[in-house]
C-alpha atoms as a PDB file:
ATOM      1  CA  UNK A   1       7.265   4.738   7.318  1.00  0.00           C
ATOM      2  CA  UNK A   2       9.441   6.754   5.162  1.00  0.00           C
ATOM      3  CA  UNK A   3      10.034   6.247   1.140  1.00  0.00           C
ATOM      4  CA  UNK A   4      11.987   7.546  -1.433  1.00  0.00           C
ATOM      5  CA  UNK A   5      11.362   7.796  -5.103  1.00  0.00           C
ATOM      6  CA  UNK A   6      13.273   4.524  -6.263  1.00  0.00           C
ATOM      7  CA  UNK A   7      12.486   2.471  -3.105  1.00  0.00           C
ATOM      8  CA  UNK A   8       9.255   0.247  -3.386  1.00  0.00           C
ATOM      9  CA  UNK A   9       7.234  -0.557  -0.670  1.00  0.00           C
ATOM     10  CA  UNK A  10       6.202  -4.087  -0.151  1.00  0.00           C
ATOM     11  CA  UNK A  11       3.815  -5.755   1.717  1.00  0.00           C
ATOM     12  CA  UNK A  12       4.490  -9.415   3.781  1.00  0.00           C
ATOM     13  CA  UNK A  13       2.080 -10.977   4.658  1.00  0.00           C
ATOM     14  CA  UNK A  14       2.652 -14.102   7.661  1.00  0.00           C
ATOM     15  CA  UNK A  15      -0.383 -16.596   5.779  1.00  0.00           C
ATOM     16  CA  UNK A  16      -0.688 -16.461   1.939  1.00  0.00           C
ATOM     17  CA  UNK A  17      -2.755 -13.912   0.302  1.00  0.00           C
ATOM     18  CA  UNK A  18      -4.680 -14.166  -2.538  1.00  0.00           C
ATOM     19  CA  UNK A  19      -4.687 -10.495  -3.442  1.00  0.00           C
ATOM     20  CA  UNK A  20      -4.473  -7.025  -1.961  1.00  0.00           C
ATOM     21  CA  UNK A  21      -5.456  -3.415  -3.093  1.00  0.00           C
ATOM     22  CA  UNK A  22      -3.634  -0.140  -1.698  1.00  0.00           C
ATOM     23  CA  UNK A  23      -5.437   2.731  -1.260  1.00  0.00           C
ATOM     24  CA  UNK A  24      -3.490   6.088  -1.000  1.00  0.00           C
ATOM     25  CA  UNK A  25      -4.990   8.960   0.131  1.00  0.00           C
ATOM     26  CA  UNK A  26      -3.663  12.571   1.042  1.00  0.00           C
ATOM     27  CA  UNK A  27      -3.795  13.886   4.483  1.00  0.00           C
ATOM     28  CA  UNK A  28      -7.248  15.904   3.012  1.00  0.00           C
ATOM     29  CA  UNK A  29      -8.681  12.485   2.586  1.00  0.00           C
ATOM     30  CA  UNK A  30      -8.823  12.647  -1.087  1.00  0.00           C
ATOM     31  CA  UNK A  31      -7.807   9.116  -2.509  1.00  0.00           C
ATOM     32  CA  UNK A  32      -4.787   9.882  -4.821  1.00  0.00           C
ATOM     33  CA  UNK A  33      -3.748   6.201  -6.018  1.00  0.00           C
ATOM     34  CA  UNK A  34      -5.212   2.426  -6.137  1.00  0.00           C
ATOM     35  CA  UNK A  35      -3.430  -0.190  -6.751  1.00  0.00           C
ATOM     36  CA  UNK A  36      -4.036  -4.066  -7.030  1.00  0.00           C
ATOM     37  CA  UNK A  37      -1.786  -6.767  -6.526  1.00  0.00           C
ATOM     38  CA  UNK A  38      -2.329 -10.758  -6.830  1.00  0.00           C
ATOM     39  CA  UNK A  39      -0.838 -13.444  -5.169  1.00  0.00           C
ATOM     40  CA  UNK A  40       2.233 -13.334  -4.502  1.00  0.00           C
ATOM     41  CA  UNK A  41       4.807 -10.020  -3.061  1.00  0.00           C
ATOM     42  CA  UNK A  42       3.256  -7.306  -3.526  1.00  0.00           C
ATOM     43  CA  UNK A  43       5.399  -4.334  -3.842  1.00  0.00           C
ATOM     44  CA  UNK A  44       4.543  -0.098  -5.201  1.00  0.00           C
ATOM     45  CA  UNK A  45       6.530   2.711  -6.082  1.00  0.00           C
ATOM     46  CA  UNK A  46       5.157   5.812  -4.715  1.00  0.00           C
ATOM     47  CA  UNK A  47       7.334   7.420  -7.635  1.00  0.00           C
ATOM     48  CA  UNK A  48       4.284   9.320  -8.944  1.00  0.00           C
ATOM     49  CA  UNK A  49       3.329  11.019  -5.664  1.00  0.00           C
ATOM     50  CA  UNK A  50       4.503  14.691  -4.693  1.00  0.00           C
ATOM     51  CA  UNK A  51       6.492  14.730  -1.575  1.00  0.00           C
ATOM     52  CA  UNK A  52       4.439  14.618   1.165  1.00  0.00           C
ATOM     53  CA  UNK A  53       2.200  12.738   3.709  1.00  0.00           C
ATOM     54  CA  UNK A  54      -0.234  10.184   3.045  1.00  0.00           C
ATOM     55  CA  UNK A  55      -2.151   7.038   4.361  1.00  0.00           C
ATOM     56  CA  UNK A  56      -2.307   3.901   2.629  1.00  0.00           C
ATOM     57  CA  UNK A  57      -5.489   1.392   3.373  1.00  0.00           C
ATOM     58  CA  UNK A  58      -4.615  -2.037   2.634  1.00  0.00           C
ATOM     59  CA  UNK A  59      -6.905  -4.852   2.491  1.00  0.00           C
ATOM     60  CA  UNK A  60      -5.618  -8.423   1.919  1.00  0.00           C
ATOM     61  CA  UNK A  61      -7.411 -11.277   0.921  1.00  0.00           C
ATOM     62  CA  UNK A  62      -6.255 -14.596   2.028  1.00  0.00           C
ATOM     63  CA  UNK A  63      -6.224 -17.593   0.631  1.00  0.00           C
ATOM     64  CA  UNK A  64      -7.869 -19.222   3.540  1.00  0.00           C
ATOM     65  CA  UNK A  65     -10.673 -16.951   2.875  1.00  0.00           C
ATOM     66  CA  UNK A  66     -10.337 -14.451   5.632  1.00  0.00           C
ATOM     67  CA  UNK A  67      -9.561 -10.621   5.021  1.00  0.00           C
ATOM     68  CA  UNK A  68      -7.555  -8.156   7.143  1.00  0.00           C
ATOM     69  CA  UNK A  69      -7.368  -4.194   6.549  1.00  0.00           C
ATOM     70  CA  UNK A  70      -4.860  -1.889   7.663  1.00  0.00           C
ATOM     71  CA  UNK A  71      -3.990   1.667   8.012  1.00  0.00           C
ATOM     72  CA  UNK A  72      -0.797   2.773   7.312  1.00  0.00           C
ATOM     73  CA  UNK A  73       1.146   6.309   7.118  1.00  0.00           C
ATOM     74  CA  UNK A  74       3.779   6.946   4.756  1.00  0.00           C
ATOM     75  CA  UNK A  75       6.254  10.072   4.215  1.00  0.00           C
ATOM     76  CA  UNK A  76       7.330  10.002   0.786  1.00  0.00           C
ATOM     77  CA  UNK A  77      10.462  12.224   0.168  1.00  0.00           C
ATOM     78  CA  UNK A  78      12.021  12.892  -2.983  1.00  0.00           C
END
């Protein structure tokens, strides 16, 4: 998925989720960013990151009290 500096990156989720946390990491594995979110949208701006390539683990918490984790890859280009 590809992002630019002034274009946030949500997350939409199909049940309602309690919270979620973002986990960025470079492509050396080194975790570069965390971010938590409540209920509700949850949207980031990668504007802090160099340009470059980077996975993002999610993990959402749902309200019905089951969790899901993904593994996404971004391109962020300034």
């Amino acid at each position: 998925m590809p992002a630019g500096p002034n274009q946030p990156i949500c997350l939409h989720t199909k049940k309602p989720a309690l919270s979620s946390v973002w986990k960025v990491y470079d492509l050396a594995g080194d975790l570069v960013a965390i971010r938590g979110f409540g209920s509700g949208t949850a949207c980031w701006s990668p504007s802090g990151l160099a340009e470059g390539l980077y996975l993002v683990q999610l993990t959402v918490n749902y309200a019905d009290g089951s969790r899901e984790q993904r593994l996404q890859k971004i391109a962020f280009i300034k």
